[in-house]
PDB file of N, CA and C in Angstrom:
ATOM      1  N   UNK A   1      43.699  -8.015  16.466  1.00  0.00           N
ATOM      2  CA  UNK A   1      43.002  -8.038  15.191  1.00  0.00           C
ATOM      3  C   UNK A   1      43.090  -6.658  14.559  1.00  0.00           C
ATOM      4  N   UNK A   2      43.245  -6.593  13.174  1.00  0.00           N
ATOM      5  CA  UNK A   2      43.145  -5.219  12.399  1.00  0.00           C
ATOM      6  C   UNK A   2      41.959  -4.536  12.375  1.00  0.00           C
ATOM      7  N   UNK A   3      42.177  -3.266  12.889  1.00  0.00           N
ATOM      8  CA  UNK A   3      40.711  -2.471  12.958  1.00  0.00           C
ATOM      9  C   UNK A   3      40.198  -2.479  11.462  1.00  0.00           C
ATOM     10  N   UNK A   4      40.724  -2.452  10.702  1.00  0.00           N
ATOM     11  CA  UNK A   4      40.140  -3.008   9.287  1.00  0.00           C
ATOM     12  C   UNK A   4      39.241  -4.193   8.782  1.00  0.00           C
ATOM     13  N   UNK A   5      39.602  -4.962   9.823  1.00  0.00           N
ATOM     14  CA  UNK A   5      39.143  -6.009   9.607  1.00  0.00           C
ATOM     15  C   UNK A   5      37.734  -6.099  10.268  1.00  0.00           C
ATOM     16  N   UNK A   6      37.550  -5.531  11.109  1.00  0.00           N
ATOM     17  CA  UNK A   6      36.576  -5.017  11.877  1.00  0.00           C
ATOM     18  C   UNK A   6      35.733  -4.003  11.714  1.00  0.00           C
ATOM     19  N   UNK A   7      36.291  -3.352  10.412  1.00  0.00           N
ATOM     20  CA  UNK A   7      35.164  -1.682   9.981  1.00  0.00           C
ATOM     21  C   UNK A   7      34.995  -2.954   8.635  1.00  0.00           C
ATOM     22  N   UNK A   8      34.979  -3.829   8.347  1.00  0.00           N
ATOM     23  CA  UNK A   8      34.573  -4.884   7.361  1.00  0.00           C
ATOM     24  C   UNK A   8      33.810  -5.605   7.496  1.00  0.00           C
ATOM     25  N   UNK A   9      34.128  -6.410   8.815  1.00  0.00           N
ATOM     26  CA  UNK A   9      32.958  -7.127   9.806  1.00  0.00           C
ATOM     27  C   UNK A   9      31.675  -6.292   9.570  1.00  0.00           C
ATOM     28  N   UNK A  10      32.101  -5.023  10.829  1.00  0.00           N
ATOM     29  CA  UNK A  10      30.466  -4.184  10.796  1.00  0.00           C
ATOM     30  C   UNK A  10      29.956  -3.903   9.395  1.00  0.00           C
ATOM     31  N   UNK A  11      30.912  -3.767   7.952  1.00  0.00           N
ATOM     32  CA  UNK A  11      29.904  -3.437   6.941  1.00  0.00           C
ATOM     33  C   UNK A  11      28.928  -4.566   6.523  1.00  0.00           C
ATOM     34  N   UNK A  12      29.874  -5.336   7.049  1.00  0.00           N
ATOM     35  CA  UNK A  12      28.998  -6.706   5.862  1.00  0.00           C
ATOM     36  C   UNK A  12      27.920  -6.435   7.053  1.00  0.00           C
ATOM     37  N   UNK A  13      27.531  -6.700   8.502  1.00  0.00           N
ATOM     38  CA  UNK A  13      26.879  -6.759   9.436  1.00  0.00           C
ATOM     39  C   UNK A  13      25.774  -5.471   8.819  1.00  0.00           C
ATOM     40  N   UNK A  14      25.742  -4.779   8.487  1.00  0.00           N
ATOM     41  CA  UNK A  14      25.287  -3.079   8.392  1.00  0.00           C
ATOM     42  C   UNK A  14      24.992  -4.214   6.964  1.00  0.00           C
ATOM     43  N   UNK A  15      25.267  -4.489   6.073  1.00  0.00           N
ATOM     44  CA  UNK A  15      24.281  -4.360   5.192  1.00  0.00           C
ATOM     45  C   UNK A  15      23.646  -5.583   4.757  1.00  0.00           C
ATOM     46  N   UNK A  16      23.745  -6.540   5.769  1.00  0.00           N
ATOM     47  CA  UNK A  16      23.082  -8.072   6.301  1.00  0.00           C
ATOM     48  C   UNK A  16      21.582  -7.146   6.434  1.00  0.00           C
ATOM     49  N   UNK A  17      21.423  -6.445   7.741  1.00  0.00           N
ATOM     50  CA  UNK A  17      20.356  -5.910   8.047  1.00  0.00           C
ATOM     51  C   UNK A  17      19.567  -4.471   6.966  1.00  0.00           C
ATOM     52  N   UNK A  18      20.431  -4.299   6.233  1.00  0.00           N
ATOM     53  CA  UNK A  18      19.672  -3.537   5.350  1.00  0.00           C
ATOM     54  C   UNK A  18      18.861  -4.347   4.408  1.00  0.00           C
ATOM     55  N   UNK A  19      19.520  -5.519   3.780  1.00  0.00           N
ATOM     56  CA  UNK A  19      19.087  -6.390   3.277  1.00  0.00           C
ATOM     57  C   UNK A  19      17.558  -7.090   3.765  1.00  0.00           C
ATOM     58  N   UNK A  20      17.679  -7.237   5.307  1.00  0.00           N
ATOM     59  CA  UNK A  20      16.412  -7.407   6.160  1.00  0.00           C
ATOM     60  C   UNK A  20      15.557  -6.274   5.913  1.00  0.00           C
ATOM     61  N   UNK A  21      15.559  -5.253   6.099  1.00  0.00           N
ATOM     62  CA  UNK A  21      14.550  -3.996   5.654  1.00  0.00           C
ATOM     63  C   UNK A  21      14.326  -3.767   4.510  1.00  0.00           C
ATOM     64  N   UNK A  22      14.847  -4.032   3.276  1.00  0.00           N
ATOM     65  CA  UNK A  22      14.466  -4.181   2.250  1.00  0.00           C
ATOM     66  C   UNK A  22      14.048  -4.927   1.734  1.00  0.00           C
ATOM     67  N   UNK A  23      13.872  -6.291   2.389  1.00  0.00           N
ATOM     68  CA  UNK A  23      12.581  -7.655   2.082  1.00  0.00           C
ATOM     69  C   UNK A  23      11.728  -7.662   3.168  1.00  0.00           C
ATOM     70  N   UNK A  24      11.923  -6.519   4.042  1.00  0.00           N
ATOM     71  CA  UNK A  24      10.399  -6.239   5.076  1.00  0.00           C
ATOM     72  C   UNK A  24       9.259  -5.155   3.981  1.00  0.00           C
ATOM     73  N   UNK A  25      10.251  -4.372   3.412  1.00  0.00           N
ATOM     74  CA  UNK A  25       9.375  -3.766   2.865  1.00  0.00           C
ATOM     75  C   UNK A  25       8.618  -4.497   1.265  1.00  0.00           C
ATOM     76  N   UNK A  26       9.426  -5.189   0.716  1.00  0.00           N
ATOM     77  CA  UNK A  26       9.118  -6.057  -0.452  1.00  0.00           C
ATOM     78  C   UNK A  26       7.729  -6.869   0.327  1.00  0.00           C
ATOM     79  N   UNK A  27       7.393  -7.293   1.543  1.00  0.00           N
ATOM     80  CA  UNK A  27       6.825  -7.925   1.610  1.00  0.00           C
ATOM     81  C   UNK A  27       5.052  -7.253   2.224  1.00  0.00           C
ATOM     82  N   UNK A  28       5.473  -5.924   1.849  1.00  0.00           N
ATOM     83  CA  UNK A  28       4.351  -4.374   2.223  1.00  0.00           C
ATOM     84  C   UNK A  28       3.705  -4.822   0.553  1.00  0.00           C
ATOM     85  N   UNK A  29       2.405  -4.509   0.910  1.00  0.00           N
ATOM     86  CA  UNK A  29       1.619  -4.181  -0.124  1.00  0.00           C
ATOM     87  C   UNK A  29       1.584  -2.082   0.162  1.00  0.00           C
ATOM     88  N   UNK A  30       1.440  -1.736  -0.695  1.00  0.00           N
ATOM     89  CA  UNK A  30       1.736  -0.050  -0.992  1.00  0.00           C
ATOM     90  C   UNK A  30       0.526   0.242  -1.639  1.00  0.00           C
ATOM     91  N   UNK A  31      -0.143   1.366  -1.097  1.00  0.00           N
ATOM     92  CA  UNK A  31      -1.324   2.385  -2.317  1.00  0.00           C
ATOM     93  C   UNK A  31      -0.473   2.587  -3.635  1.00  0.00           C
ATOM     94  N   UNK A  32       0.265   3.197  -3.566  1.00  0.00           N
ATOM     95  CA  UNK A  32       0.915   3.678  -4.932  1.00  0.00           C
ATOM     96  C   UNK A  32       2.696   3.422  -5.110  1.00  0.00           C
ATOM     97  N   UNK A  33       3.115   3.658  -6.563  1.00  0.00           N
ATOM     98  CA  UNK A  33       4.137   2.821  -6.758  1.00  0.00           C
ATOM     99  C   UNK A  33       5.417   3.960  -6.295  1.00  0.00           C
ATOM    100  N   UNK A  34       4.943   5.407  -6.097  1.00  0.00           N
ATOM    101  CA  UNK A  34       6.078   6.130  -4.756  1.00  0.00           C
ATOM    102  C   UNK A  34       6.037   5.668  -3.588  1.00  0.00           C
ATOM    103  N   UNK A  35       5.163   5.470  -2.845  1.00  0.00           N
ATOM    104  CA  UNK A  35       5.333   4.666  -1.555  1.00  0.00           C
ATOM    105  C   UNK A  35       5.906   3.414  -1.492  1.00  0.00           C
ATOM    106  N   UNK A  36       5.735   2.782  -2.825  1.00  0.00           N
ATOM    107  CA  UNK A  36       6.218   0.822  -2.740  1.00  0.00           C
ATOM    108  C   UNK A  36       7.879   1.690  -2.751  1.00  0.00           C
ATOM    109  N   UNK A  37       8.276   2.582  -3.506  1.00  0.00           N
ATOM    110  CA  UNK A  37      10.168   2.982  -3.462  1.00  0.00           C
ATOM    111  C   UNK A  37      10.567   4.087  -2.024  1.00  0.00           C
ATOM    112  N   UNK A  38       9.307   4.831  -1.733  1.00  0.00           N
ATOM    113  CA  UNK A  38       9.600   5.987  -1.059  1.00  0.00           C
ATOM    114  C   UNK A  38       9.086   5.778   0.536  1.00  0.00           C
ATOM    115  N   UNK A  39       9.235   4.973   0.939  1.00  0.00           N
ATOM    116  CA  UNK A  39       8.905   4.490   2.670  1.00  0.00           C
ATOM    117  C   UNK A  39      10.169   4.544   3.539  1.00  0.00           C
ATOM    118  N   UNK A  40       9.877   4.145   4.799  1.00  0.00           N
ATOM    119  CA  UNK A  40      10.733   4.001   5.727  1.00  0.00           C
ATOM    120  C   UNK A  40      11.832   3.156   5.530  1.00  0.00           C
ATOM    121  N   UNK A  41      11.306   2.185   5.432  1.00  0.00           N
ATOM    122  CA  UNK A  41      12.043   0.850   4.877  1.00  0.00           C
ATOM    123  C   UNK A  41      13.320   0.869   4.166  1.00  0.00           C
ATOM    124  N   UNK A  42      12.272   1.273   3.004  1.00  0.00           N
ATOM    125  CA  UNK A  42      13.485   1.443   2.040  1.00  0.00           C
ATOM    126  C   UNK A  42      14.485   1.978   1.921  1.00  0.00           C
ATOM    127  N   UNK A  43      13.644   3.386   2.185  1.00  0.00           N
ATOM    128  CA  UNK A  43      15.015   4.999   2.581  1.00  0.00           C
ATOM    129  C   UNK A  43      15.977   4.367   3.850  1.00  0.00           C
ATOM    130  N   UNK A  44      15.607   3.816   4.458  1.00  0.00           N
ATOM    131  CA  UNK A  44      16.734   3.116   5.820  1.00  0.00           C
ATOM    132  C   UNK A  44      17.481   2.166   5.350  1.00  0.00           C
ATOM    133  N   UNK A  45      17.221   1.444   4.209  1.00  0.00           N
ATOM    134  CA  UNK A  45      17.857   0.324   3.586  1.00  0.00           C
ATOM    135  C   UNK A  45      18.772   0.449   2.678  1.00  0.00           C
ATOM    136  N   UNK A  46      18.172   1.893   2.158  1.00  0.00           N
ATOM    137  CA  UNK A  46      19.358   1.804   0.825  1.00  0.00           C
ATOM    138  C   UNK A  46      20.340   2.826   1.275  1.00  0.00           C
ATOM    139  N   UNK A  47      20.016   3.695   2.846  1.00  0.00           N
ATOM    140  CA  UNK A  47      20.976   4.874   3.801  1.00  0.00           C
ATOM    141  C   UNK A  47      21.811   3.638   4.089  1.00  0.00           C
ATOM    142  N   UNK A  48      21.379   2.278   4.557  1.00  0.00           N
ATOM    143  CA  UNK A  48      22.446   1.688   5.096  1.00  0.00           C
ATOM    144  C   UNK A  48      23.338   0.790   4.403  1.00  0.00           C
ATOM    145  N   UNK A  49      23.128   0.238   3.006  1.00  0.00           N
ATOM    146  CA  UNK A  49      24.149  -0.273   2.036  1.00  0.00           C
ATOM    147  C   UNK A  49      24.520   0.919   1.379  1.00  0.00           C
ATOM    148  N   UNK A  50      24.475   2.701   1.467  1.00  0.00           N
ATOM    149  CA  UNK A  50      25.372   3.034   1.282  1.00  0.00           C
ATOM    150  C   UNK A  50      26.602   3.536   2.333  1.00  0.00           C
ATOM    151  N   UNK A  51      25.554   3.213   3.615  1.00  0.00           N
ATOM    152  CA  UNK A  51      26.759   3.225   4.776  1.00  0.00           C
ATOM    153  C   UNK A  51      28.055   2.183   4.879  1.00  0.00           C
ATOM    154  N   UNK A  52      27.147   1.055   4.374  1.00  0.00           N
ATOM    155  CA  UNK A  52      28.245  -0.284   4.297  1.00  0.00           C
ATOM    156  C   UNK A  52      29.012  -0.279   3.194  1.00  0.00           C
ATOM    157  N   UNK A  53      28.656   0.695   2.173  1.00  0.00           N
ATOM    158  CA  UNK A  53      29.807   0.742   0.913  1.00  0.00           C
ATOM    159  C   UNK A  53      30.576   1.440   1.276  1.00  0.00           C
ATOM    160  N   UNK A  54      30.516   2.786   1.964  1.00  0.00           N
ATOM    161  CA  UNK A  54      31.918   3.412   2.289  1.00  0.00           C
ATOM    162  C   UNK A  54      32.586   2.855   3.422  1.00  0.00           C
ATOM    163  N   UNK A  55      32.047   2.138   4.270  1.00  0.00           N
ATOM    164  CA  UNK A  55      32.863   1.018   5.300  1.00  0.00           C
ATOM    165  C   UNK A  55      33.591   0.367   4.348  1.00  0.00           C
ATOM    166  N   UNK A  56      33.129  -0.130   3.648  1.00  0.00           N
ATOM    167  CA  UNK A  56      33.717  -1.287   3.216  1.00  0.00           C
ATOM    168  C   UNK A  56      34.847  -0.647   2.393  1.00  0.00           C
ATOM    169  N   UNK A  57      35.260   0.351   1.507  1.00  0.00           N
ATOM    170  CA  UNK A  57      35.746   1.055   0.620  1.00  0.00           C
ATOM    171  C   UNK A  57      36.825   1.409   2.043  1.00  0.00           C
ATOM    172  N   UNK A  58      36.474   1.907   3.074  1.00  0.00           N
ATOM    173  CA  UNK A  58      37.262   2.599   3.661  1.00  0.00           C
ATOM    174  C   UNK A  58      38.256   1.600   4.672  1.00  0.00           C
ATOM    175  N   UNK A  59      37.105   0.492   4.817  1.00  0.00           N
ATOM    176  CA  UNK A  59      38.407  -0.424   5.569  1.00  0.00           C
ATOM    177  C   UNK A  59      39.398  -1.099   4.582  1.00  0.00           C
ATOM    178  N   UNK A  60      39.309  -0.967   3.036  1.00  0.00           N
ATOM    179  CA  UNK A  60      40.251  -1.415   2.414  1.00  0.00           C
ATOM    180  C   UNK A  60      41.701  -0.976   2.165  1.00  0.00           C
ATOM    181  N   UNK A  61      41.910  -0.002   2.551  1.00  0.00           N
ATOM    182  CA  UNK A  61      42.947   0.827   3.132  1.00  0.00           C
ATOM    183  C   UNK A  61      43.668   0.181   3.641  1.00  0.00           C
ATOM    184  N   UNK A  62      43.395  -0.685   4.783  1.00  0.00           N
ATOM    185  CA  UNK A  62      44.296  -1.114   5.488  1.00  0.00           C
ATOM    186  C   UNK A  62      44.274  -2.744   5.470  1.00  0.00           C
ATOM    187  N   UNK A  63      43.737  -3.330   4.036  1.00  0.00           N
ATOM    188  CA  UNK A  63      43.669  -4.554   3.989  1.00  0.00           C
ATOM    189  C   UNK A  63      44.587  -4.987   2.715  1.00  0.00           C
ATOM    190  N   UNK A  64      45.529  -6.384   3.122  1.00  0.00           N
ATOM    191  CA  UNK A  64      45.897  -6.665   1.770  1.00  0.00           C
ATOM    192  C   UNK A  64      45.213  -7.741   0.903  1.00  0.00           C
ATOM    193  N   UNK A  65      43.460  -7.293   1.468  1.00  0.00           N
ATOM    194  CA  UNK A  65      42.537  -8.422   0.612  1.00  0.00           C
ATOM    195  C   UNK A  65      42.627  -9.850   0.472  1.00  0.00           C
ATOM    196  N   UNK A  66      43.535 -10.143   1.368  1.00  0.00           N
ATOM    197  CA  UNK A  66      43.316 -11.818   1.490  1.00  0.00           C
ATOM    198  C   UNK A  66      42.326 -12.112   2.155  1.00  0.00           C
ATOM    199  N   UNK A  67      41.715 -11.164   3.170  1.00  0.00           N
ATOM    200  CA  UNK A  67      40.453 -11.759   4.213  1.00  0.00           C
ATOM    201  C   UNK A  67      39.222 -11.231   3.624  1.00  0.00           C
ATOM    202  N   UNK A  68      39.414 -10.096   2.297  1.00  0.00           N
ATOM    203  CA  UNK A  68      37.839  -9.873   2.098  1.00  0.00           C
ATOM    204  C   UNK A  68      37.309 -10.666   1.388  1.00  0.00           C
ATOM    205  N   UNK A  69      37.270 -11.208   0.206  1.00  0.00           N
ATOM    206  CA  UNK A  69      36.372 -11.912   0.273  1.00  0.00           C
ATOM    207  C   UNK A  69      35.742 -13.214   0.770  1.00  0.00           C
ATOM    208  N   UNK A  70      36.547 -13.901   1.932  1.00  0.00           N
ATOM    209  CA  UNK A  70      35.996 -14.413   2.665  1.00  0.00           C
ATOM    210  C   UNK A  70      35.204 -13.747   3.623  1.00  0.00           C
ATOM    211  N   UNK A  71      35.789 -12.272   4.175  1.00  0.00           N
ATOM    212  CA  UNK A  71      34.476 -11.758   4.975  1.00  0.00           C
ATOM    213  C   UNK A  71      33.254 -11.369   4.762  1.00  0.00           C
ATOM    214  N   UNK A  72      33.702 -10.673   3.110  1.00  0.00           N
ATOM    215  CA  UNK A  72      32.146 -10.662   2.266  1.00  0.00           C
ATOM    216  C   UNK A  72      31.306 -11.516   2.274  1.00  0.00           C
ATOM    217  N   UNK A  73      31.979 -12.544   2.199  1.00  0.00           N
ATOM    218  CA  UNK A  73      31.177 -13.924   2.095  1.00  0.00           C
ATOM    219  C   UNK A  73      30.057 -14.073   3.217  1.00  0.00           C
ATOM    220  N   UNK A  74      30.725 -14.189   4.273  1.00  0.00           N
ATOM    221  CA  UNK A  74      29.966 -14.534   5.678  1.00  0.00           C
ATOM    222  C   UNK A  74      28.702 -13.774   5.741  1.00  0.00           C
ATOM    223  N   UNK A  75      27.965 -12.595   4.677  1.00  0.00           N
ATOM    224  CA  UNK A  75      27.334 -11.958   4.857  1.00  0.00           C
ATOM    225  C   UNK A  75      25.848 -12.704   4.504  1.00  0.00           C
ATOM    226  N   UNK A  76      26.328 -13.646   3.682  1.00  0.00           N
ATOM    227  CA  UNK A  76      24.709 -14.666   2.940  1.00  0.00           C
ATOM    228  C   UNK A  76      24.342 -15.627   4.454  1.00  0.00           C
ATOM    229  N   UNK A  77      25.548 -16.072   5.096  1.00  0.00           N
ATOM    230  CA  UNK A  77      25.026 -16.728   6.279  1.00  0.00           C
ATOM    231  C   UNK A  77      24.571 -15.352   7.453  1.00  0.00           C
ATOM    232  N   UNK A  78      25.174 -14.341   7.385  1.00  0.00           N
ATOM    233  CA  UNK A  78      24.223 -13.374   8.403  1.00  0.00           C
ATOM    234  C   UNK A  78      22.779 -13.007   7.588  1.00  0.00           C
ATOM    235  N   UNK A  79      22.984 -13.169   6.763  1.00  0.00           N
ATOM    236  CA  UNK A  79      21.390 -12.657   6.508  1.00  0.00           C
ATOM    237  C   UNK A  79      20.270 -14.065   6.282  1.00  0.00           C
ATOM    238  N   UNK A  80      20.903 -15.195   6.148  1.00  0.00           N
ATOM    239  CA  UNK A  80      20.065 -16.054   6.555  1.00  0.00           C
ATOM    240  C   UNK A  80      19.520 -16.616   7.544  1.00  0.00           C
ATOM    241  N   UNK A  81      20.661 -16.358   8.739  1.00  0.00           N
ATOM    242  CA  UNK A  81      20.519 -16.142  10.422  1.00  0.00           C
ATOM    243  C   UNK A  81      19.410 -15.025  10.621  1.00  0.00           C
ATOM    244  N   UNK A  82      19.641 -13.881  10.205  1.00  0.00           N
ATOM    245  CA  UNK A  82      18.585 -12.551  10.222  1.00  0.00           C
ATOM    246  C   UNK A  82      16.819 -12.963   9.864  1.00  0.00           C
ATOM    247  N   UNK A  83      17.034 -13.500   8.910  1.00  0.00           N
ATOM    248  CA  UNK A  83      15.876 -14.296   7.749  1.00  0.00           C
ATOM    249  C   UNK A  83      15.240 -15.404   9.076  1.00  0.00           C
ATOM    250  N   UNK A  84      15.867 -16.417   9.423  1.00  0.00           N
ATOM    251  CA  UNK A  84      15.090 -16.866  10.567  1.00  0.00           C
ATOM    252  C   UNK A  84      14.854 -16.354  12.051  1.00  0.00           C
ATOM    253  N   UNK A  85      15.355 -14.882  12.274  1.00  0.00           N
ATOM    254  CA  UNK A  85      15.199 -14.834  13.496  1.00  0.00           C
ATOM    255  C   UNK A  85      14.015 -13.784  13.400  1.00  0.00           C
ATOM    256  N   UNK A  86      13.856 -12.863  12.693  1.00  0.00           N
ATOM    257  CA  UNK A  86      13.240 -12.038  12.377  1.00  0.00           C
ATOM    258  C   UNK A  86      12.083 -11.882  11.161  1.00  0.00           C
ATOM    259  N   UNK A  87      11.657 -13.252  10.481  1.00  0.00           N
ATOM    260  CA  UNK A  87      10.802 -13.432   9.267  1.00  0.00           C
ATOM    261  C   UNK A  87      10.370 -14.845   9.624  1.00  0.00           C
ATOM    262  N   UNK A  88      11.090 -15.563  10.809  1.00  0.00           N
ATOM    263  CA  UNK A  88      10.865 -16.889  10.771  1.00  0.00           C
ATOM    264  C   UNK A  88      10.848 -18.274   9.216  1.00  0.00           C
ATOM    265  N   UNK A  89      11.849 -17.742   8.880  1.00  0.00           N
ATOM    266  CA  UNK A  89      12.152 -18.214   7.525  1.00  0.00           C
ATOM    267  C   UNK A  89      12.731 -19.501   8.092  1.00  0.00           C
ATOM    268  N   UNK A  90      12.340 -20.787   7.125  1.00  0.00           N
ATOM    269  CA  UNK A  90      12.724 -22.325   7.978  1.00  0.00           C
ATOM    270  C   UNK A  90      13.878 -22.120   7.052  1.00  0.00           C
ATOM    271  N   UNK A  91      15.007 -22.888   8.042  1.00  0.00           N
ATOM    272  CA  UNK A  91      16.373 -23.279   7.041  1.00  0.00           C
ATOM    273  C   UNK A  91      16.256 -24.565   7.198  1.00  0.00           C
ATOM    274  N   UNK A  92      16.278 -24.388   5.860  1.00  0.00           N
ATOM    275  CA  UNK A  92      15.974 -25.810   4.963  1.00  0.00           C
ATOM    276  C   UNK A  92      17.114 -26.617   4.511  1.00  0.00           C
ATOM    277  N   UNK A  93      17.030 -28.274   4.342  1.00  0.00           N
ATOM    278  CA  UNK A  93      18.279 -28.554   3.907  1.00  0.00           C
ATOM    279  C   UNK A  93      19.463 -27.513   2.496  1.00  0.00           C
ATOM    280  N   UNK A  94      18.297 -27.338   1.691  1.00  0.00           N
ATOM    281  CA  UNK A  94      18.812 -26.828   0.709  1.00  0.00           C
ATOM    282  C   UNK A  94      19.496 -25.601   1.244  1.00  0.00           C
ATOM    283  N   UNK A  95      19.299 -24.763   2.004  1.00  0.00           N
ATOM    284  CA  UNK A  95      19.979 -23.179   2.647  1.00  0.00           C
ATOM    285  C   UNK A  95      21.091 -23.861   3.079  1.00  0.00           C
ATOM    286  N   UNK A  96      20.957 -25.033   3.934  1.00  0.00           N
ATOM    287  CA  UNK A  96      22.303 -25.432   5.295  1.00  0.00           C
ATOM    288  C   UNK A  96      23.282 -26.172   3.692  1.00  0.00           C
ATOM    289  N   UNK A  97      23.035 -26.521   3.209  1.00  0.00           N
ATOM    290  CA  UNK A  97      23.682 -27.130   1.787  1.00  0.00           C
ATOM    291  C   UNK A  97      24.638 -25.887   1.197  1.00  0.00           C
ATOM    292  N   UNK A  98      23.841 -24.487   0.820  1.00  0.00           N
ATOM    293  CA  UNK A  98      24.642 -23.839   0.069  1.00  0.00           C
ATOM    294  C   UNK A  98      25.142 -23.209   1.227  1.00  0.00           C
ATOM    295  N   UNK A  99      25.286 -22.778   2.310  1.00  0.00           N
ATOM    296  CA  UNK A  99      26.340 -22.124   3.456  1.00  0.00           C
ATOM    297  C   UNK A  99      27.260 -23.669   3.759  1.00  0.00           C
ATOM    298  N   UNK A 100      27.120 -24.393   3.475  1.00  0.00           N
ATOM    299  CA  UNK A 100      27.846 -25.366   3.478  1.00  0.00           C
ATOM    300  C   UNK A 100      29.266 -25.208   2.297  1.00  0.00           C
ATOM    301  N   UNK A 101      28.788 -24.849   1.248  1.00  0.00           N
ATOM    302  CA  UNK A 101      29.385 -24.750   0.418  1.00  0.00           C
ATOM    303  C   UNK A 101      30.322 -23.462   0.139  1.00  0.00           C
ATOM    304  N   UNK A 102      29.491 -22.814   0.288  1.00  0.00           N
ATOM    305  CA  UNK A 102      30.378 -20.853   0.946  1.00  0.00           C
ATOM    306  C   UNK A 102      31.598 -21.394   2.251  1.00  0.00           C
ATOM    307  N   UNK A 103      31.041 -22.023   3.159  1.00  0.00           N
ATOM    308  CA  UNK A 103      31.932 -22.035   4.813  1.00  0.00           C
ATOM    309  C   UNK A 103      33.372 -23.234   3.728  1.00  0.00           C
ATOM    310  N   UNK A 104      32.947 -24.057   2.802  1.00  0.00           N
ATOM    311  CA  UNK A 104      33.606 -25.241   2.308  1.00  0.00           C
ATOM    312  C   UNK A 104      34.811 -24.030   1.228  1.00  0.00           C
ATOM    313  N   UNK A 105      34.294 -23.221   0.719  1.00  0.00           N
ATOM    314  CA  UNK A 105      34.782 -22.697  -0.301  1.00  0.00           C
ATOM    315  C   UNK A 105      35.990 -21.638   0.693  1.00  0.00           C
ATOM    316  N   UNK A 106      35.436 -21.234   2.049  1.00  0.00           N
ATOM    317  CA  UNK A 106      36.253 -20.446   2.682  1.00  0.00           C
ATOM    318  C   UNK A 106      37.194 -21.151   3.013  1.00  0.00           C
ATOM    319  N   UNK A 107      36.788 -22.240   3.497  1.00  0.00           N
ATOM    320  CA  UNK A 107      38.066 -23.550   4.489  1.00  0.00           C
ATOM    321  C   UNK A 107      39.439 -23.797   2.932  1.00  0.00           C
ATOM    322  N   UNK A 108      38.700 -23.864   1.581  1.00  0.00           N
ATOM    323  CA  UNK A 108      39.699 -24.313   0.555  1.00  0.00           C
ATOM    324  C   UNK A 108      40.314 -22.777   0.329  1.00  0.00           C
ATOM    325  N   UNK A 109      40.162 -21.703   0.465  1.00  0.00           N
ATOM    326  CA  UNK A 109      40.323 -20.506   0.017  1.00  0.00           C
ATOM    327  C   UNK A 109      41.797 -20.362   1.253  1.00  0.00           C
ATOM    328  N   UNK A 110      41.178 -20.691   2.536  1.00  0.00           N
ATOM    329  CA  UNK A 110      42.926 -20.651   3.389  1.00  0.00           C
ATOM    330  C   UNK A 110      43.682 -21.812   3.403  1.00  0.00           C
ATOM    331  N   UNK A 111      43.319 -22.786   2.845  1.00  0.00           N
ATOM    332  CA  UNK A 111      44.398 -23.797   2.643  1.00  0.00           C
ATOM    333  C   UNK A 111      45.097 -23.474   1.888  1.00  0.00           C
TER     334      UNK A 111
END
């Protein structure tokens, strides 16, 4: 497998879970409206989608973009996996419906 393809994997992965810390903290009530932007949370959330932007920028180097945006893709089903393991969020027909439709859109995208 292309190590590219794999510093792509980990971004989308890296900013699946930033995504998780930034609706942990959305879900903080805050004294004041610097703390609701200026917490742990956040500062870790938005350090790590800009970690996953230069992954992602940097594994393109060695990609001829036929696999990214299907790998981009896979990132709404990691963070909905994340969403129930860690928020206990129910997946609902309607969630398994639209990753249905992303996994459907990937399967027509390599045909």
């Amino acid at each position: 497998m292309n190590v590219s393809i794999l510093i792509l994997l980990f971004s989308v992965l890296i900013a699946s879970f930033a995504q998780i810390l930034l609706k942990k903290s959305a879900a903080k009530t805050y004294g004041s409206p610097i703390r609701e932007y200026l917490n742990f949370y956040v500062i870790c959330g938005y350090g790590m989608m800009f970690l996953s932007m230069f992954l992602t920028v940097f594994s393109y180097r060695g990609l001829d973009f036929s696999n990214v945006p299907v790998i981009e893709s896979l990132g709404y089903v990691v963070v909905m996996l994340l969403s129930y393991l860690f928020f206990k969020e129910r997946i609902t027909k309607r969630k398994l419906l639209g990753m249905a439709v992303i996994l459907g859109g990937i399967f027509v995208y390599y045909r």
